[in-house]
PDB file of N, CA and C in Angstrom:
ATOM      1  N   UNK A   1      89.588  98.260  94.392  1.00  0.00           N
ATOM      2  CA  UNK A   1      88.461  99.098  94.022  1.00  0.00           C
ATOM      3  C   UNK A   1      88.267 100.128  95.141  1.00  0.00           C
ATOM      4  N   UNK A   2      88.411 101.531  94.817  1.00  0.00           N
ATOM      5  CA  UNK A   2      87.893 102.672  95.746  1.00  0.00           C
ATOM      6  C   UNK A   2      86.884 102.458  96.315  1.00  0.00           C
ATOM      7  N   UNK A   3      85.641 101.391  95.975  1.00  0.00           N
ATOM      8  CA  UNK A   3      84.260 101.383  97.114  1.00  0.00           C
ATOM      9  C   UNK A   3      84.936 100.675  98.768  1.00  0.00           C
ATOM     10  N   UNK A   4      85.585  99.592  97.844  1.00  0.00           N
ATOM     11  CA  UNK A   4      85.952  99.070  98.893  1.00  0.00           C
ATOM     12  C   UNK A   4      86.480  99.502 100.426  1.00  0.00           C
ATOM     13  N   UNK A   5      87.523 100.323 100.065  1.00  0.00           N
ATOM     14  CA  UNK A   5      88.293 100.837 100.542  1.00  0.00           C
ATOM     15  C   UNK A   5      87.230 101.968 101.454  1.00  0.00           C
ATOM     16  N   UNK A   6      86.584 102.547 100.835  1.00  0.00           N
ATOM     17  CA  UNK A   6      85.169 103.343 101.544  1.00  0.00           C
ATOM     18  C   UNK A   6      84.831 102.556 102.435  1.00  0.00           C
ATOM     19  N   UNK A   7      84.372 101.580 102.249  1.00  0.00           N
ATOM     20  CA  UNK A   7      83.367 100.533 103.029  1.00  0.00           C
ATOM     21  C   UNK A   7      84.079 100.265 104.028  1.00  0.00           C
ATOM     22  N   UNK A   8      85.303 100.239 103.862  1.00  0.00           N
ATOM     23  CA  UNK A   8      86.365  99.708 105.103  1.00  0.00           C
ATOM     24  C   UNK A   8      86.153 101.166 106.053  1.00  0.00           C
ATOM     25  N   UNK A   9      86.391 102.066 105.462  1.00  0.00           N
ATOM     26  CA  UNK A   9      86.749 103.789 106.190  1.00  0.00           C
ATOM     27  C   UNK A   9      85.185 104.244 106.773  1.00  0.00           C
ATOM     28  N   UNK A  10      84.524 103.425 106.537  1.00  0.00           N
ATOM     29  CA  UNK A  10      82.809 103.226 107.254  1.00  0.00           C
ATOM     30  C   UNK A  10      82.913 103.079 108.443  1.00  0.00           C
ATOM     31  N   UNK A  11      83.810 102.001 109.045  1.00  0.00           N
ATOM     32  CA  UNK A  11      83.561 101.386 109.844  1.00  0.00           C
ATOM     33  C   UNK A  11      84.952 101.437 110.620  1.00  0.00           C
ATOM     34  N   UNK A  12      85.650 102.058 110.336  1.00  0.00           N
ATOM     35  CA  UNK A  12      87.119 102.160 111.140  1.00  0.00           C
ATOM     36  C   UNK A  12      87.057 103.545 111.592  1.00  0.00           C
ATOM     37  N   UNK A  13      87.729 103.290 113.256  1.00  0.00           N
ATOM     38  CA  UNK A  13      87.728 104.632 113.454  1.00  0.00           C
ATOM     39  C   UNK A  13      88.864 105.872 113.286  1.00  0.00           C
ATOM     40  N   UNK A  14      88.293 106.654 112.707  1.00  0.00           N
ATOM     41  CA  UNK A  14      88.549 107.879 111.695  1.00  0.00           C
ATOM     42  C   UNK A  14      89.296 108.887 113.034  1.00  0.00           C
ATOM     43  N   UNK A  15      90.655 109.871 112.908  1.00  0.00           N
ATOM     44  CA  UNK A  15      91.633 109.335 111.305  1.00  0.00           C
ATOM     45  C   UNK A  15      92.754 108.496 111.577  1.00  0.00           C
ATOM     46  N   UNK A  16      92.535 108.186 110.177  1.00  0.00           N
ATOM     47  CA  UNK A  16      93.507 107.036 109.456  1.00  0.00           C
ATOM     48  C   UNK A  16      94.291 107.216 108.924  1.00  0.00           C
ATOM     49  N   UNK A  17      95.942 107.062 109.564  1.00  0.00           N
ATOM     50  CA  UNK A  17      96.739 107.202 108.151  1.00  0.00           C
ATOM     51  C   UNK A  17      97.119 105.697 107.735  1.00  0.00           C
ATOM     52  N   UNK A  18      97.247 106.254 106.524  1.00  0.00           N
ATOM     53  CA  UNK A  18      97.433 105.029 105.216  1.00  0.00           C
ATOM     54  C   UNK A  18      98.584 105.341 104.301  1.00  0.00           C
ATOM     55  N   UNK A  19      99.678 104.342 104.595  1.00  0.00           N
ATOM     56  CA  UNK A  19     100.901 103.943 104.049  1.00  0.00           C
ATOM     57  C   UNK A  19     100.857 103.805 102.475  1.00  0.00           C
ATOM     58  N   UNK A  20      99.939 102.730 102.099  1.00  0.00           N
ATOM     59  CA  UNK A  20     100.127 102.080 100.748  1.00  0.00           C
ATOM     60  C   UNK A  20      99.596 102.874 100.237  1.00  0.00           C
ATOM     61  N   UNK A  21     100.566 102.973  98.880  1.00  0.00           N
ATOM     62  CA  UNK A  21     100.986 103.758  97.425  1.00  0.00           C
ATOM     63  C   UNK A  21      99.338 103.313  97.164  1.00  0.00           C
ATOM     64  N   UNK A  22      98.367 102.541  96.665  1.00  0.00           N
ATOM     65  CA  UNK A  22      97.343 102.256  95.506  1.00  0.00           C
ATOM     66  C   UNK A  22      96.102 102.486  96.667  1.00  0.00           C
ATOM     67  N   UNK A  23      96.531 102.718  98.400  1.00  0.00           N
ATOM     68  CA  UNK A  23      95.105 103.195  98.738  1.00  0.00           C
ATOM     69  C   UNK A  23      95.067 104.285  99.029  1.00  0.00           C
ATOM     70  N   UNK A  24      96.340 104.851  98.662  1.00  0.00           N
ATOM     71  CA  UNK A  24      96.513 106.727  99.182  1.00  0.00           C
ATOM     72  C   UNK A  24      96.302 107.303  97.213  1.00  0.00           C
ATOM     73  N   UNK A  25      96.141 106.490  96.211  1.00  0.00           N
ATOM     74  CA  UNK A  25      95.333 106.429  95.536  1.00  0.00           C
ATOM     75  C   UNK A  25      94.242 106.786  95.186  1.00  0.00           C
ATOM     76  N   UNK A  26      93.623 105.336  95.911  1.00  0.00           N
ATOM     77  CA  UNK A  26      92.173 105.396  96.074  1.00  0.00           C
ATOM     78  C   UNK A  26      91.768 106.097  97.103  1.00  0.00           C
ATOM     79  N   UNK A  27      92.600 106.895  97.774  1.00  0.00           N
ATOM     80  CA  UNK A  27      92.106 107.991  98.876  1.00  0.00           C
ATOM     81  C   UNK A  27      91.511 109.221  98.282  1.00  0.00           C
ATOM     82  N   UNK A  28      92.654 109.367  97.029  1.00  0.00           N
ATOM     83  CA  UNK A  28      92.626 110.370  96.425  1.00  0.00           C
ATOM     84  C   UNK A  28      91.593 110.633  94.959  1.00  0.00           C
ATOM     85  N   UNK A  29      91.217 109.534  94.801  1.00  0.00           N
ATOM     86  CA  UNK A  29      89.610 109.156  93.895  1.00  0.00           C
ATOM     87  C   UNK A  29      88.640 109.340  94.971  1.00  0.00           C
ATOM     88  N   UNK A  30      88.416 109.108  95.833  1.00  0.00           N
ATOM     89  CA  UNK A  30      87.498 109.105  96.958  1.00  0.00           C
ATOM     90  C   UNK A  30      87.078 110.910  97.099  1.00  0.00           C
ATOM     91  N   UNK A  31      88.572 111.546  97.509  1.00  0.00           N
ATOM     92  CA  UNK A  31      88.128 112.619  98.343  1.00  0.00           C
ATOM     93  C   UNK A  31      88.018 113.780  97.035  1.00  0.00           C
ATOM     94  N   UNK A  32      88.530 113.014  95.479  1.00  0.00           N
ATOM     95  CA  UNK A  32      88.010 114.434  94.696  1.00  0.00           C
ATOM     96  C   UNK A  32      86.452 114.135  94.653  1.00  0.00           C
ATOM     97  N   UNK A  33      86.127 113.377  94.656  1.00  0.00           N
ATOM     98  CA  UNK A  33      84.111 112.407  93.962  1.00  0.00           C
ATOM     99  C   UNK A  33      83.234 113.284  95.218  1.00  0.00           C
ATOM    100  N   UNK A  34      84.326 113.737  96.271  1.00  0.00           N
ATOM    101  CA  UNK A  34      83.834 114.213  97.445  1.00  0.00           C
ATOM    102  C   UNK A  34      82.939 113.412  98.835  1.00  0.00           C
ATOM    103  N   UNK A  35      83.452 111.720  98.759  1.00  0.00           N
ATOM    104  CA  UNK A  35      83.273 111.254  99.571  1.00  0.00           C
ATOM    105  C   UNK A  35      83.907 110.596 100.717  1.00  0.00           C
ATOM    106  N   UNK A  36      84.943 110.995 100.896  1.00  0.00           N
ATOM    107  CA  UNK A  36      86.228 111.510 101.871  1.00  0.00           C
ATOM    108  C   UNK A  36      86.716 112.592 102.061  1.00  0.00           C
ATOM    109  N   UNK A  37      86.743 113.295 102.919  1.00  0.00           N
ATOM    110  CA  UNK A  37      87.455 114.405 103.721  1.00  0.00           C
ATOM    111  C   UNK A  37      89.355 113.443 104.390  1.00  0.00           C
ATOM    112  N   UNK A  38      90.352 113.919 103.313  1.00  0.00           N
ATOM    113  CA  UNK A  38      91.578 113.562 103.083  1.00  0.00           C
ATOM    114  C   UNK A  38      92.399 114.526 103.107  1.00  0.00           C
ATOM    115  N   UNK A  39      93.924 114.450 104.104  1.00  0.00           N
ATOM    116  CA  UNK A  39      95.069 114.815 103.400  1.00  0.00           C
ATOM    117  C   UNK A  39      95.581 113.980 102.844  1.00  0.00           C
ATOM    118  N   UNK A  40      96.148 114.221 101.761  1.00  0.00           N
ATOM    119  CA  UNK A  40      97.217 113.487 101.086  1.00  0.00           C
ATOM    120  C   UNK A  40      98.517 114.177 100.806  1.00  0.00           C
ATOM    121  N   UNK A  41      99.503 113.505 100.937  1.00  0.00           N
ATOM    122  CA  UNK A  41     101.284 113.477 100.869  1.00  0.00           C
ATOM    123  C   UNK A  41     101.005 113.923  99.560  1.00  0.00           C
ATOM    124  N   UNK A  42     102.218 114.970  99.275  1.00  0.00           N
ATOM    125  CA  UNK A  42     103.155 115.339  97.671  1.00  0.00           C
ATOM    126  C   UNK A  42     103.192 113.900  96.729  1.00  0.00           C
ATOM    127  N   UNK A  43     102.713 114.678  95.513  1.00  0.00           N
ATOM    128  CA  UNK A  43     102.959 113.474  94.340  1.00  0.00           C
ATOM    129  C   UNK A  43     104.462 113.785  93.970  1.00  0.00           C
ATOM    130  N   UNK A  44     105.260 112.365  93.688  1.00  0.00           N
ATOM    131  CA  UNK A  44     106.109 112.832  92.751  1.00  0.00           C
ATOM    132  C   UNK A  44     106.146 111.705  91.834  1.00  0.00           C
ATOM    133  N   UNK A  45     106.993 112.262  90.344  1.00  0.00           N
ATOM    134  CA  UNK A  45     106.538 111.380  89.225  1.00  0.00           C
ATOM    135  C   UNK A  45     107.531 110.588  88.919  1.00  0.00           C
ATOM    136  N   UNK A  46     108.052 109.429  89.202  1.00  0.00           N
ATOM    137  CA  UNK A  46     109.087 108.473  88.687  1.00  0.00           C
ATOM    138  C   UNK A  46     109.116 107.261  88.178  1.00  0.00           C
ATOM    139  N   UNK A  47     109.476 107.029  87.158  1.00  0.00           N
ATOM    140  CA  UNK A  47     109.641 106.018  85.644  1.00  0.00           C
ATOM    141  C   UNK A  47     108.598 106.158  85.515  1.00  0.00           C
ATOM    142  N   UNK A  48     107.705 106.842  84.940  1.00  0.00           N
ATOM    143  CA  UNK A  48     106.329 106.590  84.740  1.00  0.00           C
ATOM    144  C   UNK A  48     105.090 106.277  85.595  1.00  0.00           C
ATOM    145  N   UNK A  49     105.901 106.692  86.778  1.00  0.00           N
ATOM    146  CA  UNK A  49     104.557 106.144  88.323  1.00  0.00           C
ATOM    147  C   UNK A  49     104.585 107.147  88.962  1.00  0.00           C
ATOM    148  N   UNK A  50     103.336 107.361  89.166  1.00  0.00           N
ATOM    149  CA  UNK A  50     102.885 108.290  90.634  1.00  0.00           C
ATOM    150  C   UNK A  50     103.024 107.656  91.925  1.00  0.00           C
ATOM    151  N   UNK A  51     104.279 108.894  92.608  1.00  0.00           N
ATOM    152  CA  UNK A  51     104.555 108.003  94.119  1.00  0.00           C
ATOM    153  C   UNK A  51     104.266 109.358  94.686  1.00  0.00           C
ATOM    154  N   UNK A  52     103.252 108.692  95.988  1.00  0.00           N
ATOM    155  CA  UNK A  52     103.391 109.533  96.846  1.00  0.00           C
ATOM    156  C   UNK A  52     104.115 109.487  98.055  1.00  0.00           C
ATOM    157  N   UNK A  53     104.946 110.472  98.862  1.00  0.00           N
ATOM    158  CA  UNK A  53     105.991 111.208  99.614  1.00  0.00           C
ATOM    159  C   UNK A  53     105.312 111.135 100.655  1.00  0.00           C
ATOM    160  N   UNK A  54     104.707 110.018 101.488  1.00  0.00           N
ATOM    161  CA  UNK A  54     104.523 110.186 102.992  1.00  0.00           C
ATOM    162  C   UNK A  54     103.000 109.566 103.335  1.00  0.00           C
ATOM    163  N   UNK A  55     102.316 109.453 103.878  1.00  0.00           N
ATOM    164  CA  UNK A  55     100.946 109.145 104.596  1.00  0.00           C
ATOM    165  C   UNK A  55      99.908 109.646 104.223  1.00  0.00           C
ATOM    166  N   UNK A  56      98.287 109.174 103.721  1.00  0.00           N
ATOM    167  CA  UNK A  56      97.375 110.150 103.954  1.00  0.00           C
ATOM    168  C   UNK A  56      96.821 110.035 104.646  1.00  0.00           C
ATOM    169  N   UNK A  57      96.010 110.915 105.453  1.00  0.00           N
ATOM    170  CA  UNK A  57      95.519 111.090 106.715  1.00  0.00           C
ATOM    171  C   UNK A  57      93.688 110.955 106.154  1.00  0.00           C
ATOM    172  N   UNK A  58      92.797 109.668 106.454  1.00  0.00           N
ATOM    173  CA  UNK A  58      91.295 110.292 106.462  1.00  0.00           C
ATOM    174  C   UNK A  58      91.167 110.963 107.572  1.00  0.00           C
ATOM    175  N   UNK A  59      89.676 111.891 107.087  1.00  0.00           N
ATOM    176  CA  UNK A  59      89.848 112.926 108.382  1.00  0.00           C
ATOM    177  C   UNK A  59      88.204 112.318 109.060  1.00  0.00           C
ATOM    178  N   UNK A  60      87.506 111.998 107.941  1.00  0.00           N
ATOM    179  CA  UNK A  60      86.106 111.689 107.874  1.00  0.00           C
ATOM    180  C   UNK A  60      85.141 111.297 106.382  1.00  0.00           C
ATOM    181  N   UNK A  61      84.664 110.429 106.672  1.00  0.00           N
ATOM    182  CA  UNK A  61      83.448 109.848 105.073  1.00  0.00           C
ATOM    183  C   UNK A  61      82.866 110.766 105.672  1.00  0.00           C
ATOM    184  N   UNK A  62      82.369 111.529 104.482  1.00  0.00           N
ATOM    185  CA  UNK A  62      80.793 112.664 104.047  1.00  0.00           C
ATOM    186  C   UNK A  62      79.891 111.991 103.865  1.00  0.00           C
ATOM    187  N   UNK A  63      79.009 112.323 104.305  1.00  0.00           N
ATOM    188  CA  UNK A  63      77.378 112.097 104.306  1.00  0.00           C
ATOM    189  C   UNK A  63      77.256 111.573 103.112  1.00  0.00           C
ATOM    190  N   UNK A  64      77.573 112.016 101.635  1.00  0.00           N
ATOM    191  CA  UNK A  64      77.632 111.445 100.366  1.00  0.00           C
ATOM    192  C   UNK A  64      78.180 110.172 100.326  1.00  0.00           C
ATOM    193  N   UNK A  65      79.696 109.734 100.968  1.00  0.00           N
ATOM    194  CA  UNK A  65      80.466 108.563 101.108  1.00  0.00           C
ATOM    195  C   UNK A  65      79.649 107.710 101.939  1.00  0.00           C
ATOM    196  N   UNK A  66      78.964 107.892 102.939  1.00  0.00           N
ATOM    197  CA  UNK A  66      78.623 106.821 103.878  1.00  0.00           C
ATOM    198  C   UNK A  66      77.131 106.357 102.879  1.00  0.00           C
ATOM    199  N   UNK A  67      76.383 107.414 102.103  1.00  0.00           N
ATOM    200  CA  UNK A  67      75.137 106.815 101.529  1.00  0.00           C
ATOM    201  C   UNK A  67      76.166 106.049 100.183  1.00  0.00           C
ATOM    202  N   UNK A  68      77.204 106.547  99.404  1.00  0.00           N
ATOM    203  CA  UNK A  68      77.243 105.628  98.169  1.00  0.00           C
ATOM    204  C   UNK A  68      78.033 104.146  99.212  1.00  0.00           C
ATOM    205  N   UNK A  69      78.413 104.312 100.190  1.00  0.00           N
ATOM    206  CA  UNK A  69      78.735 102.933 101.024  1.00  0.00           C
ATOM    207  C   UNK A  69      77.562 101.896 101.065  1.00  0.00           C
ATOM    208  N   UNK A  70      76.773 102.583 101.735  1.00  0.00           N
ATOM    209  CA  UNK A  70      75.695 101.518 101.484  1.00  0.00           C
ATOM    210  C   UNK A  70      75.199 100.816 100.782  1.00  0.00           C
ATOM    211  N   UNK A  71      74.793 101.860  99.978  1.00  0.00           N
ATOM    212  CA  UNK A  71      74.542 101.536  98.293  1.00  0.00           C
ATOM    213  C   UNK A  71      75.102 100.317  97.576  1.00  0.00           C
ATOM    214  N   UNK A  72      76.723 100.304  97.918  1.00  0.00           N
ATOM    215  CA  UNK A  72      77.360  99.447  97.378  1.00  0.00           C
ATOM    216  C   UNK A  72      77.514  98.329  98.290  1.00  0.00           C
ATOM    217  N   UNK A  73      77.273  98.398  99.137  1.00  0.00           N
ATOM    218  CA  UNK A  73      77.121  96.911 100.090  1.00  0.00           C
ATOM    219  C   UNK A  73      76.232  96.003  99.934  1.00  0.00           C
ATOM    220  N   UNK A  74      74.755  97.044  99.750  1.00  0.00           N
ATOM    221  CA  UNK A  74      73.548  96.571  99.134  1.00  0.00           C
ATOM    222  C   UNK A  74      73.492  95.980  98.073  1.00  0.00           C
ATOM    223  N   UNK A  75      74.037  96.482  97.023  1.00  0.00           N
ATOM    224  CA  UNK A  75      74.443  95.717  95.610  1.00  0.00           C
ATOM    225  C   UNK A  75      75.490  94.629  95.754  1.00  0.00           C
ATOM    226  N   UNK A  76      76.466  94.627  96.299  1.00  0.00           N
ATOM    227  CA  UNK A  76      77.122  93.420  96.851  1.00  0.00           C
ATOM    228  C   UNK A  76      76.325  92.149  97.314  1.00  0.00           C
ATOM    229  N   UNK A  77      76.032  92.158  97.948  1.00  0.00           N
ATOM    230  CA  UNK A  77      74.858  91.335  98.995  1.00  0.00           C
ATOM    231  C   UNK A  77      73.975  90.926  97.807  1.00  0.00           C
ATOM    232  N   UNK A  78      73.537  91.353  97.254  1.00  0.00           N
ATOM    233  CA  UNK A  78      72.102  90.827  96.015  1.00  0.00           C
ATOM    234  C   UNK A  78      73.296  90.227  94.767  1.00  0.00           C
ATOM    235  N   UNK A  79      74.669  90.625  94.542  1.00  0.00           N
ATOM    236  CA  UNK A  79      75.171  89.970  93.892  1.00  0.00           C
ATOM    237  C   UNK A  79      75.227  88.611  94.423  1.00  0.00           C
ATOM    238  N   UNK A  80      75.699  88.395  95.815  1.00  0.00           N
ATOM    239  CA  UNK A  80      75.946  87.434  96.698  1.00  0.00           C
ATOM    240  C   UNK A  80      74.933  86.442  96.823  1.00  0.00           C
ATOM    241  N   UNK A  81      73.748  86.826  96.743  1.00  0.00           N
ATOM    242  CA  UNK A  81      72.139  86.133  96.710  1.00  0.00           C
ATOM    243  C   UNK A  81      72.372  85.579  95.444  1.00  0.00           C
ATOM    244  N   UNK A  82      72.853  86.138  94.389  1.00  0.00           N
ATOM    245  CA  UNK A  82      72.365  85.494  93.055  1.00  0.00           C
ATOM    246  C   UNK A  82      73.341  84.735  92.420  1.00  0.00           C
ATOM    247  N   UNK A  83      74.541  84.849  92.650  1.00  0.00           N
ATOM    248  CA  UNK A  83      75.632  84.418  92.723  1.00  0.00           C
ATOM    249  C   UNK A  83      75.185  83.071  93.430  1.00  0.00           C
ATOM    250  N   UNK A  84      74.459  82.522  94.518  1.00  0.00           N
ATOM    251  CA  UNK A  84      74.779  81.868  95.580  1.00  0.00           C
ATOM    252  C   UNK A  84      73.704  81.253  94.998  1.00  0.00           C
ATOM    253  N   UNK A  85      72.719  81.367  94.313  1.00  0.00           N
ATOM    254  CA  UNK A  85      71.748  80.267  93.897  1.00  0.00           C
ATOM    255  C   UNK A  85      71.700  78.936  93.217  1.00  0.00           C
ATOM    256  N   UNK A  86      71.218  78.048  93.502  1.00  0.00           N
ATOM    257  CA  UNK A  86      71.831  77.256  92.277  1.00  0.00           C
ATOM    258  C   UNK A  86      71.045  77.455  90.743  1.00  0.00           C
ATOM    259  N   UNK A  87      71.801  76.556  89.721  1.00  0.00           N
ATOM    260  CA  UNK A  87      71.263  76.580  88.660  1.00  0.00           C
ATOM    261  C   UNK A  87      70.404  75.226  88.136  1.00  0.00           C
TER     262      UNK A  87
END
């Protein structure tokens, strides 16, 4: 999940390059929504998969990324509370 991956780029220090094919991905869901500032490597298209050609670089989470971070930590956590209750 792209929050995730946010939540991680919260708290790591920025920049980051990132190897794996499904978080240079989710790099790239992140920084169109506009809550990553990203380069990303050339797409190219083979058997039916998007591969990307090299590293993406975070440069920085936007002010937008670090508030929907929270957001979603917050909702995590109250899942975690309710989840964790008994029945």
């Amino acid at each position: 999940m792209p929050m995730r991956l946010l939540c991680r780029l919260c708290c790591t220090e920025l920049p980051l390059k990132l190897d794996d094919q499904e978080e240079i991905q989710k790099c790239e869901l992140l920084r169109s929504a506009g809550l990553i500032e990203a380069e990303l490597p050339p797409v190219t298209h083979e058997r039916g998969r998007t591969v990307y050609s090299g590293q993406a670089i975070v440069m920085r989470v936007t002010p937008r990324g670090k508030s929907a971070s929270s957001e979603n930590a917050g909702r995590a956590a109250i899942q975690d509370a309710v989840g964790a209750e008994p029945r």
